[in-house]
Every structure is written in structure tokens, then in C-alpha cells.
Protein backbone atom coordinates (compact mmCIF):
# COMPACT_ATOMS: atom_id res chain seq x y z
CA UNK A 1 -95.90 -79.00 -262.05
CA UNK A 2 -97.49 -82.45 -261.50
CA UNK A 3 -98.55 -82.61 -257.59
CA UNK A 4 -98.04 -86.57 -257.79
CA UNK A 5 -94.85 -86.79 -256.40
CA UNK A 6 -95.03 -84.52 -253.36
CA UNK A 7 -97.60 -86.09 -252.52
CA UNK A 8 -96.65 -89.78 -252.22
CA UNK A 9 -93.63 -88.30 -250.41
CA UNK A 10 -95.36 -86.89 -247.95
CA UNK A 11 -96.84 -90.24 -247.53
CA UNK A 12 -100.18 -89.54 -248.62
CA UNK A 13 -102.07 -92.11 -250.58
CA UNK A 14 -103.19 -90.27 -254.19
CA UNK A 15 -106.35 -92.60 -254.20
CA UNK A 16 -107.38 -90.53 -250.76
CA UNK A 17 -107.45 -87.18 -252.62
CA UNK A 18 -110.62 -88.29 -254.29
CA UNK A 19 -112.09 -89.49 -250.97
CA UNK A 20 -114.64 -86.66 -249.50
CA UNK A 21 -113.93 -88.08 -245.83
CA UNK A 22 -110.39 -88.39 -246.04
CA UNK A 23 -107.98 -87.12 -243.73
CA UNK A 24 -104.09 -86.13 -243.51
CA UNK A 25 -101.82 -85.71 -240.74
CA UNK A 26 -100.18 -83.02 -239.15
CA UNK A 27 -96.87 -84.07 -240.10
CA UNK A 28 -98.15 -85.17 -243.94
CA UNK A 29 -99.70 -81.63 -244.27
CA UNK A 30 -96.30 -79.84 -242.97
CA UNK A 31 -93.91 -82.08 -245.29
CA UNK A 32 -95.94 -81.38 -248.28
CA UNK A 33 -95.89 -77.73 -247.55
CA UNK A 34 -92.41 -77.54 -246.75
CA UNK A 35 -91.76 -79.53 -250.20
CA UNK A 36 -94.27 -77.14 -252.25
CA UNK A 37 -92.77 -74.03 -250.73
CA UNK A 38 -89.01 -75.11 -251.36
CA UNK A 39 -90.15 -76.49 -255.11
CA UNK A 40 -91.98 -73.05 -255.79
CA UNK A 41 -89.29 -70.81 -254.03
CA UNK A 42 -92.49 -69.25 -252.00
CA UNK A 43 -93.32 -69.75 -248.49
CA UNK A 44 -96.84 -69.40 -248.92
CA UNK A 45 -97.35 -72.47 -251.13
CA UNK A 46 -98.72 -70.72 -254.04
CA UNK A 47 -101.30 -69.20 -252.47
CA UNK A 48 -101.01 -65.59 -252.98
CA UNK A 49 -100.58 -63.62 -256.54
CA UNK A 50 -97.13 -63.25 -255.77
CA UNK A 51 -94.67 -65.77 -254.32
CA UNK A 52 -93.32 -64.91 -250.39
CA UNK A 53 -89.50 -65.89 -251.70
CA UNK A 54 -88.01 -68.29 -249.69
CA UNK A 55 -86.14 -66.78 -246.55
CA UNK A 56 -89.41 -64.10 -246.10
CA UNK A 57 -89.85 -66.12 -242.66
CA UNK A 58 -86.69 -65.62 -241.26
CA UNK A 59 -85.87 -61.94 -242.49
CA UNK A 60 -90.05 -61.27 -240.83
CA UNK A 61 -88.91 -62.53 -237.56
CA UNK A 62 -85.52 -60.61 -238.03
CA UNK A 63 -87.16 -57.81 -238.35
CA UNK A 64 -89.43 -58.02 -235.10
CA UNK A 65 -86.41 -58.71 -232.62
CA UNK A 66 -85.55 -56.18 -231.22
CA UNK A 67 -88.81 -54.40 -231.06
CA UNK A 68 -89.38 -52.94 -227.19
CA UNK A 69 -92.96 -54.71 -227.12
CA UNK A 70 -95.30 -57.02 -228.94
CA UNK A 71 -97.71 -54.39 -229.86
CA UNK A 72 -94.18 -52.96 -231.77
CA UNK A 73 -93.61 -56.05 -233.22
CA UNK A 74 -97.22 -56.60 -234.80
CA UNK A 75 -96.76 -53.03 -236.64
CA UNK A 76 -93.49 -53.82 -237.95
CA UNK A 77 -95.60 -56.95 -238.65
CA UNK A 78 -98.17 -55.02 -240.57
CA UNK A 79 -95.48 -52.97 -242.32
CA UNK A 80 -93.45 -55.68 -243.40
CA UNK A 81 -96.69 -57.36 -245.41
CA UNK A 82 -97.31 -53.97 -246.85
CA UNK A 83 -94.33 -53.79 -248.58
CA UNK A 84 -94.36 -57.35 -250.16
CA UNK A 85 -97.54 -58.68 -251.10
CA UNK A 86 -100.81 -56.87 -252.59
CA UNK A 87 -103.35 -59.00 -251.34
CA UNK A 88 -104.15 -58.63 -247.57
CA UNK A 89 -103.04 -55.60 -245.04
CA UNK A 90 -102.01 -56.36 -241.82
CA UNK A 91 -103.59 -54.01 -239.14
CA UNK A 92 -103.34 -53.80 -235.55
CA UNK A 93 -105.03 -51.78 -232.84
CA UNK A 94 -106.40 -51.60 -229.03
CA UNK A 95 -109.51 -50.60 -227.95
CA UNK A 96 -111.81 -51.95 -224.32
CA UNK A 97 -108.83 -53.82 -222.90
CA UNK A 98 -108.71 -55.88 -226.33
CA UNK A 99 -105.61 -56.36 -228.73
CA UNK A 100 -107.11 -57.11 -232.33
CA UNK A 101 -105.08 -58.08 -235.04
CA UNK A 102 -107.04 -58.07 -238.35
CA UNK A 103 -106.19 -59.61 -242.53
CA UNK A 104 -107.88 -56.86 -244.80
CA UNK A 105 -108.01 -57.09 -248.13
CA UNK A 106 -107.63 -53.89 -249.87
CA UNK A 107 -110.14 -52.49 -252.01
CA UNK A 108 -109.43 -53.86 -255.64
CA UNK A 109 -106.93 -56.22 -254.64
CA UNK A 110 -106.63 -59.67 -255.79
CA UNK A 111 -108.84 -62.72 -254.49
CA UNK A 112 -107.97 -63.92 -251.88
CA UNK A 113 -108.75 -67.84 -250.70
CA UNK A 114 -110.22 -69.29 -247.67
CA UNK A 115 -106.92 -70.61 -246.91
CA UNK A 116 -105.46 -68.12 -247.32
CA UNK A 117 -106.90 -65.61 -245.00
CA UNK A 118 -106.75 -68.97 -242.97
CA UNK A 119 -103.09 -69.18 -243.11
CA UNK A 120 -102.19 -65.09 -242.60
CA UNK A 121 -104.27 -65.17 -239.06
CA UNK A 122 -102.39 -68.37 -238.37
CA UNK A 123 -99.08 -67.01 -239.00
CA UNK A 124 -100.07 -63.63 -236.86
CA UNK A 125 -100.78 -65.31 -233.70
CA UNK A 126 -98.14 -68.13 -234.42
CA UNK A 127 -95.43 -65.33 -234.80
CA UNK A 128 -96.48 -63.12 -232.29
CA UNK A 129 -96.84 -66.24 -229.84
CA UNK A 130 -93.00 -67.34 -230.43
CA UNK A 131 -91.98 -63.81 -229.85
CA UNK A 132 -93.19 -63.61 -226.43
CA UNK A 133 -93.04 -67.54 -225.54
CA UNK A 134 -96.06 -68.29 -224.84
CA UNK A 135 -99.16 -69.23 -226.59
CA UNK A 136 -101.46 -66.38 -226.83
CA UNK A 137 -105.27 -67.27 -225.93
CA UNK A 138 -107.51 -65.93 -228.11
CA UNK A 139 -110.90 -64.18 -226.89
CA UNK A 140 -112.54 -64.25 -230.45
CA UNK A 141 -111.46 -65.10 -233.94
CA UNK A 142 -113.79 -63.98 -236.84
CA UNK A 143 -114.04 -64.45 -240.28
CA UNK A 144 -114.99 -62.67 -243.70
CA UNK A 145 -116.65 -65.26 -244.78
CA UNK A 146 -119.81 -68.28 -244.39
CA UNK A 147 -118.95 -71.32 -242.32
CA UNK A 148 -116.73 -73.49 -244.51
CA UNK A 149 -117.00 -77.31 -244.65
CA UNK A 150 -114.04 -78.00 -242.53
CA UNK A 151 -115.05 -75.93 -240.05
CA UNK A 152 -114.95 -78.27 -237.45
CA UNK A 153 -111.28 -78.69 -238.20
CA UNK A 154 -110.63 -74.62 -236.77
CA UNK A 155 -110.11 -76.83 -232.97
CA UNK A 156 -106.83 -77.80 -234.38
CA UNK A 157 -106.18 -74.25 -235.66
CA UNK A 158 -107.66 -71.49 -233.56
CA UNK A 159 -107.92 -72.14 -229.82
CA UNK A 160 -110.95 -69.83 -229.27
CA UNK A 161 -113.98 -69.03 -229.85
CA UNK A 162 -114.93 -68.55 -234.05
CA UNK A 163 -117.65 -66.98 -235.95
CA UNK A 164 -117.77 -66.48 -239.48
CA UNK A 165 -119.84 -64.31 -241.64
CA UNK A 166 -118.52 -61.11 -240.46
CA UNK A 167 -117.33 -58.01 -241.40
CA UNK A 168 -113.55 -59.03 -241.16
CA UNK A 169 -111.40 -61.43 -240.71
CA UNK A 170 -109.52 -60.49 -237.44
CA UNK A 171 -108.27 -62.34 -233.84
CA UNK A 172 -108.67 -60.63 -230.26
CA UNK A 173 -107.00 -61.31 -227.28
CA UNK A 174 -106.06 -59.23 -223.93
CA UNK A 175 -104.58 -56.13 -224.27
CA UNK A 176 -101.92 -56.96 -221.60
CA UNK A 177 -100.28 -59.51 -224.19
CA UNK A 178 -99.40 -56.08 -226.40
CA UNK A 179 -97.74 -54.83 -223.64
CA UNK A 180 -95.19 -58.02 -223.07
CA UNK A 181 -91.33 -57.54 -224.19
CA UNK A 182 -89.91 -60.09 -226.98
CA UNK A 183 -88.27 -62.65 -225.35
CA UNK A 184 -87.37 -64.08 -228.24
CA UNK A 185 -83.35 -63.80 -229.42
CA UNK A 186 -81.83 -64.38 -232.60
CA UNK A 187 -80.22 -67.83 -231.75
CA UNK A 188 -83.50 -68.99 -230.79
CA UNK A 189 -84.83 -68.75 -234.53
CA UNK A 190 -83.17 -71.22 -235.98
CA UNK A 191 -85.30 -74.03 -234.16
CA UNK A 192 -88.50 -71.84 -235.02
CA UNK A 193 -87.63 -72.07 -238.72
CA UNK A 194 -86.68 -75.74 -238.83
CA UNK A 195 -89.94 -76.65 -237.11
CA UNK A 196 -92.37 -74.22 -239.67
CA UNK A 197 -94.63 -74.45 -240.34
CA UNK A 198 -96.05 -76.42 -237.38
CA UNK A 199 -95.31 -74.18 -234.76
CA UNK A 200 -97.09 -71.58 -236.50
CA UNK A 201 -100.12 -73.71 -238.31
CA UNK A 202 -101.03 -75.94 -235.72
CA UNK A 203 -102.35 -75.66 -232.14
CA UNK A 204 -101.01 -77.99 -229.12
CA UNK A 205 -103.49 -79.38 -227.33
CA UNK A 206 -102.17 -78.25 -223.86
CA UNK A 207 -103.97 -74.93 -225.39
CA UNK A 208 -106.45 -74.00 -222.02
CA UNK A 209 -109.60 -73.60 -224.22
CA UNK A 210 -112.41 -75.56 -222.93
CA UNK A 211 -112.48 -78.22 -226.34
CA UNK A 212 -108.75 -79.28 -226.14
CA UNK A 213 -109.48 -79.79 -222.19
CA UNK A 214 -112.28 -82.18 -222.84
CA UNK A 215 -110.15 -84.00 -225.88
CA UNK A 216 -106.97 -84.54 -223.92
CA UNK A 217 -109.03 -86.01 -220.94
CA UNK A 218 -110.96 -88.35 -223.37
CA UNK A 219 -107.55 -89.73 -224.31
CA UNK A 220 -105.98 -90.05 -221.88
CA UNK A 221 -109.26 -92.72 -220.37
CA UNK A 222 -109.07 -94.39 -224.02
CA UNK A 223 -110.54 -97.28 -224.15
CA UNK A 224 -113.08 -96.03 -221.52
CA UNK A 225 -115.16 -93.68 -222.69
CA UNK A 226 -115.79 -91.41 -220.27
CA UNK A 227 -119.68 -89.50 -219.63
CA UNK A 228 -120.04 -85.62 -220.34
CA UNK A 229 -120.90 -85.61 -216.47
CA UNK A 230 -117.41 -87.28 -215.95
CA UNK A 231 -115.22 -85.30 -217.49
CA UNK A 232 -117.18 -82.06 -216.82
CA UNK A 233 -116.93 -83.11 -212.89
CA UNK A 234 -113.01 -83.52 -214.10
CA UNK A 235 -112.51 -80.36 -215.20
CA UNK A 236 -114.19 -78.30 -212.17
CA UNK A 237 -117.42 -77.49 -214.45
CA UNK A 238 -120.90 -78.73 -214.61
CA UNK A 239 -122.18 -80.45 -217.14
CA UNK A 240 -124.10 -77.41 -218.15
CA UNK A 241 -121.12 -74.61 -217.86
CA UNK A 242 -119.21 -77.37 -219.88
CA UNK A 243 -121.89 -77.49 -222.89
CA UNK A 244 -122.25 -73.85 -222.97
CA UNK A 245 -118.15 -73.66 -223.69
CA UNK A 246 -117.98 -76.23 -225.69
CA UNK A 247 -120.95 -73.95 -228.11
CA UNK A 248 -119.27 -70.85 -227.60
CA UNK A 249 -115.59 -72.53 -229.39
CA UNK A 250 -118.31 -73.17 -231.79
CA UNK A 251 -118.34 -77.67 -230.75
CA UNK A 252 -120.04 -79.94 -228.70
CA UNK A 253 -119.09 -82.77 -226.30
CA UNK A 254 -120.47 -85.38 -228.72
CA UNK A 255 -118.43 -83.62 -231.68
CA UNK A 256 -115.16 -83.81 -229.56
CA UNK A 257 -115.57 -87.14 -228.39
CA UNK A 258 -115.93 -88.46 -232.35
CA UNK A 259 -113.44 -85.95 -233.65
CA UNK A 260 -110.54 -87.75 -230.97
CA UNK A 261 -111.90 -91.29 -232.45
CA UNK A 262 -112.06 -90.80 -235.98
CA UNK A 263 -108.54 -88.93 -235.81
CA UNK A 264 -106.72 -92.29 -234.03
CA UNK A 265 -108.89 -95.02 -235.69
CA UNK A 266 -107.23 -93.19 -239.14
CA UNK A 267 -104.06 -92.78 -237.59
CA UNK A 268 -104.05 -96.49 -236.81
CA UNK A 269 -105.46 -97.27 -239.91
CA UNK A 270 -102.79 -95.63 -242.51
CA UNK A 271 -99.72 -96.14 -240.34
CA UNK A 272 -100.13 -100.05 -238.57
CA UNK A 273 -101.38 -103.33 -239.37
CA UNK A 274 -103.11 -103.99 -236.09
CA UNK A 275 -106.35 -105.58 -236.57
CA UNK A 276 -109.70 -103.51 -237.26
CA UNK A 277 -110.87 -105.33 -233.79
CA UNK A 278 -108.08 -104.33 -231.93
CA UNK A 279 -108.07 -99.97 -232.95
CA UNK A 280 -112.32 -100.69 -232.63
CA UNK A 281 -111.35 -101.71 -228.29
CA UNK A 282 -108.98 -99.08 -228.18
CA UNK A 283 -110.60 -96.12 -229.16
CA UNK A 284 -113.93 -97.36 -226.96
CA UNK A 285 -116.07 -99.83 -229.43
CA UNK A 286 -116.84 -103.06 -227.72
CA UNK A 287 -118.47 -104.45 -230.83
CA UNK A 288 -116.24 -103.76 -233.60
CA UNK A 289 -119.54 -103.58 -235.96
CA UNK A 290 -120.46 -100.34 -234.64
CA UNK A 291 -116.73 -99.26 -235.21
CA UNK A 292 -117.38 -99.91 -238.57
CA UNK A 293 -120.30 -97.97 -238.56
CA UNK A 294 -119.01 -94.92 -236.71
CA UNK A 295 -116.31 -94.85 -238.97
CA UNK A 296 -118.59 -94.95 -242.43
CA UNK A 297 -120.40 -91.76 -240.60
CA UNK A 298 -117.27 -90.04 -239.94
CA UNK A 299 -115.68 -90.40 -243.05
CA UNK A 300 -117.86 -92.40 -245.89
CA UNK A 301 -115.78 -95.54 -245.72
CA UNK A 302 -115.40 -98.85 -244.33
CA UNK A 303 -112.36 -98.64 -241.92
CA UNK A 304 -111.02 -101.95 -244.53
CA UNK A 305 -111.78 -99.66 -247.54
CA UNK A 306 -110.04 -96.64 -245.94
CA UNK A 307 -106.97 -98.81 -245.00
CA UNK A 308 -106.94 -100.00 -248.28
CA UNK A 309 -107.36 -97.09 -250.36
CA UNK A 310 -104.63 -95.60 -248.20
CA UNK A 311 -102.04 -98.31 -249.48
CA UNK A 312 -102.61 -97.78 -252.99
């Protein structure tokens, strides 16, 4: 199956696959799934050794309905992955007040990717989230394996705290969350399966962790660009509680603050025409020379190149 054409409909520029910098969108990285998993009859993209057939979301979430709690629901959970795919277990438990929900591979199973121990956490907490309607904060997220290079990307995935190299790849939150009834119905799952996978893949940044707080105030004082003392004063810490969240969710002010910049300068770069000055004042850059010099940092290309590349 040649990728090329699911991926210029997704409106992704083939000359930006090469590109070691480049980004995608959220909505670019949902079509193209949603196209790969309807083209490959698997709702898992590929990833696994066997295909998840399409309709394994909605018959999941059937299956967790009527469950009296969530901590039900995250058994049936477990249960339900145990009877379809080989390559990760699904097990959940309590212990000290904290819920923990952990992707195990079994012993001489098949390899499994980055992604896609990625992707299995992502669609425990996104599932068990929609089931009780609200997003559930996460006290720790861990991971089986080193630090990847996109690790700086885990703020859009995981709103909490992340460590890799450890034993297993698991997600802890309060206990009390187990003990919530699904408030979920079966006429609400309709919207939940037209909007997969982004309601299960990616996290809003209304998300209370302290990283998405300090983001979503930077924006919304775009093009000022406000001080760490500012927007620590904003958010009721000081600048030193502030740094010391920021390096527990595994970031730091300055890493936010270029993360929210790069992400609109490329934004404003692949999908308008406006000038190279103009996105420079808007994201904060009074001389549009050190734009161009942010930008080469952030992603190995001129902002010009990037645009261009993108078009091709």
C-alpha cells in the first residue's frame, strides 16, 4: 500500500516527511489515521500483529455501559483486550488511595512499538474519561522505556507528570475516580465515535496541569510576551513553585513559551499567506530576523523554506 495518497489528503506536504523538524497538526494526524484505519479495516493503524477490525471501538465502549462503576468498566476494559489482541494486557488495580491502570506486555509476546504502548495508555484514560465525563487528571504516567525524541510532545498527550525508564508502562490517578458511576449512555456514543480519535489521542488545553496553564495564558497575551514572574503572579504561584511544576510535568517555562511559538508560526506558515513579518509580530518577535532564527532552532528551517517545502 503506497502511503502517498493518504497523505496529501490529509494535507500533509510529502517533501515534510523527510524534514527532521517538521510538524503535523492535530487534525492532519487524526484524518490520516482515520483514513489508514478505514483503508486497513483496523482501528489501530497497523500497529499491532493483528488488526483491531473496524467497529472494535464502538462494541469496547458497548461493552463498558452499563457497568455500576469505573473501576468495573476498566476490568471489562482489561478483559475485552485479553480476548482480542496478543500483544499488551490491560491491568487495573488500587492500592494508597491510587487507581493505576497499567499496558503489560506478556512474556513472549510480540514487539510492541513506542507508539504503540503510546496509543493503548491514551485510549485507557481517553475511554475511561468519556465514560465518566470528565477528564481524568493524572498523578503520574510512566513508561517502559528511555526518553524518546518527541518527548516533549507527551504535553499534548498526557496531562501529568511522565517518567520513562521504568519498570512499566502504567497511569495513576485518585482512587475516588474508580469509584464514579458511568454517566455515559448509549446515544451519547455516536458523537464519541465520529470525533475518534481526537477525543481519545489528544489533550485540551483547559487540562488543570501546571504546563497547559502557563501555555494558554501565553496565548492569550500573544504578541506580548509575557515574564515567568508574570504569568507565575497570574496563576497564584511564585516564580519558584511555578518552575518546580513545570520540572515535575517533565518542561520548563522557556520550553513552553517556544513550544506555543513554533506550533502557530507553523500553523501560520502551512495554512496562510500572511507575510513572514506579520506571524514574526504576532507570535512576539519585534525583529523578524530573530524569528527567523528561532524558527531554524526549533525546527532546522528557514520559516520561507518550511513554507515552501510545505507547498510542494
Amino acid at each position: 500500500m503506497s502511503i502517498d495518497r493518504f497523505v496529501a489528503r490529509a494535507g500533509i506536504s510529502q517533501s515534510l516527511l523527510g524534514k527532521r523538524g517538521a510538524r503535523v497538526t492535530q487534525v492532519q494526524f487524526a484524518t490520516l489515521y482515520r483514513m489508514l484505519a478505514v483503508e486497513l479495516d483496523d482501528e489501530m493503524a497497523g500497529i499491532f500483529s493483528r488488526p483491531l477490525r473496524n467497529g472494535f471501538l464502538k462494541y469496547l465502549c458497548l461493552s463498558l455501559l452499563d457497568a455500576s462503576t469505573l473501576e468495573v468498566a476498566m476490568h471489562r476494559f482489561g478483559q475485552f483486550f485479553h480476548l482480542i489482541l496478543d500483544d499488551v494486557e490491560i491491568e487495573s488495580s488500587v492500592d494508597t488511595g491510587r487507581a493505576r491502570i497499567a499496558v503489560v506486555k506478556p512474556r513472549g509476546g510480540h514487539e510492541v512499538s513506542v507508539l504503540g504502548m503510546e496509543l493503548m495508555l491514551k485510549l485507557a484514560h481517553g475511554v475511561a474519561s468519556w465514560l465518566v465525563a470528565q477528564k481524568i487528571p493524572l498523578l503520574q504516567v510512566e513508561f517502559d522505556f528511555t526518553r524518546p525524541a518527541h518527548a516533549s510532545d507527551y504535553l499534548y498527550l498526557f496531562p501529568g507528570p511522565v517518567q520513562f525508564n521504568c519498570a512499566q508502562t502504567s497511569m495513576q490517578f485518585d482512587a475516588s475516580y474508580f469509584a464514579l458511576p458511568i454517566r455515559q449512555r448509549k446515544s451519547d456514543l455516536r458523537t464519541f465515535l465520529a470525533r475518534a480519535p481526537e477525543d481519545w489521542i489528544f489533550t485540551s488545553f483547559s487540562d488543570q496541569v501546571a504546563s497547559h496553564r502557563v501555555r494558554q495564558y501565553l496565548e492569550s497575551k500573544l504578541p506580548e510576551i509575557a515574564t515567568v514572574d508574570v504569568v507565575a503572579h497570574a496563576l497564584h504561584y511564585s516564580a519558584r513553585t511555578l518552575a518546580r511544576r513545570l520540572g515535575a510535568e517533565g518542561t520548563t517555562f522557556q520550553a513552553v513559551k517556544d513550544e506555543l511559538r513554533r506550533d502557530i508560526a507553523i500553523q501560520r506558515l502551512t495554512t496562510t499567506d500572511d507575510a513572514l513579518a506579520s506571524i514574526a509580530f504576532d507570535i512576539g518577535f519585534d525583529d523578524p530576523t530573530a524569528f527567523h532564527r528561532a524558527f531554524r532552532h526549533w525546527t532546522g528551517s528557514t520559516p520561507s523554506a518550511y513554507r515552501d517545502v510545505s507547498r510542494n
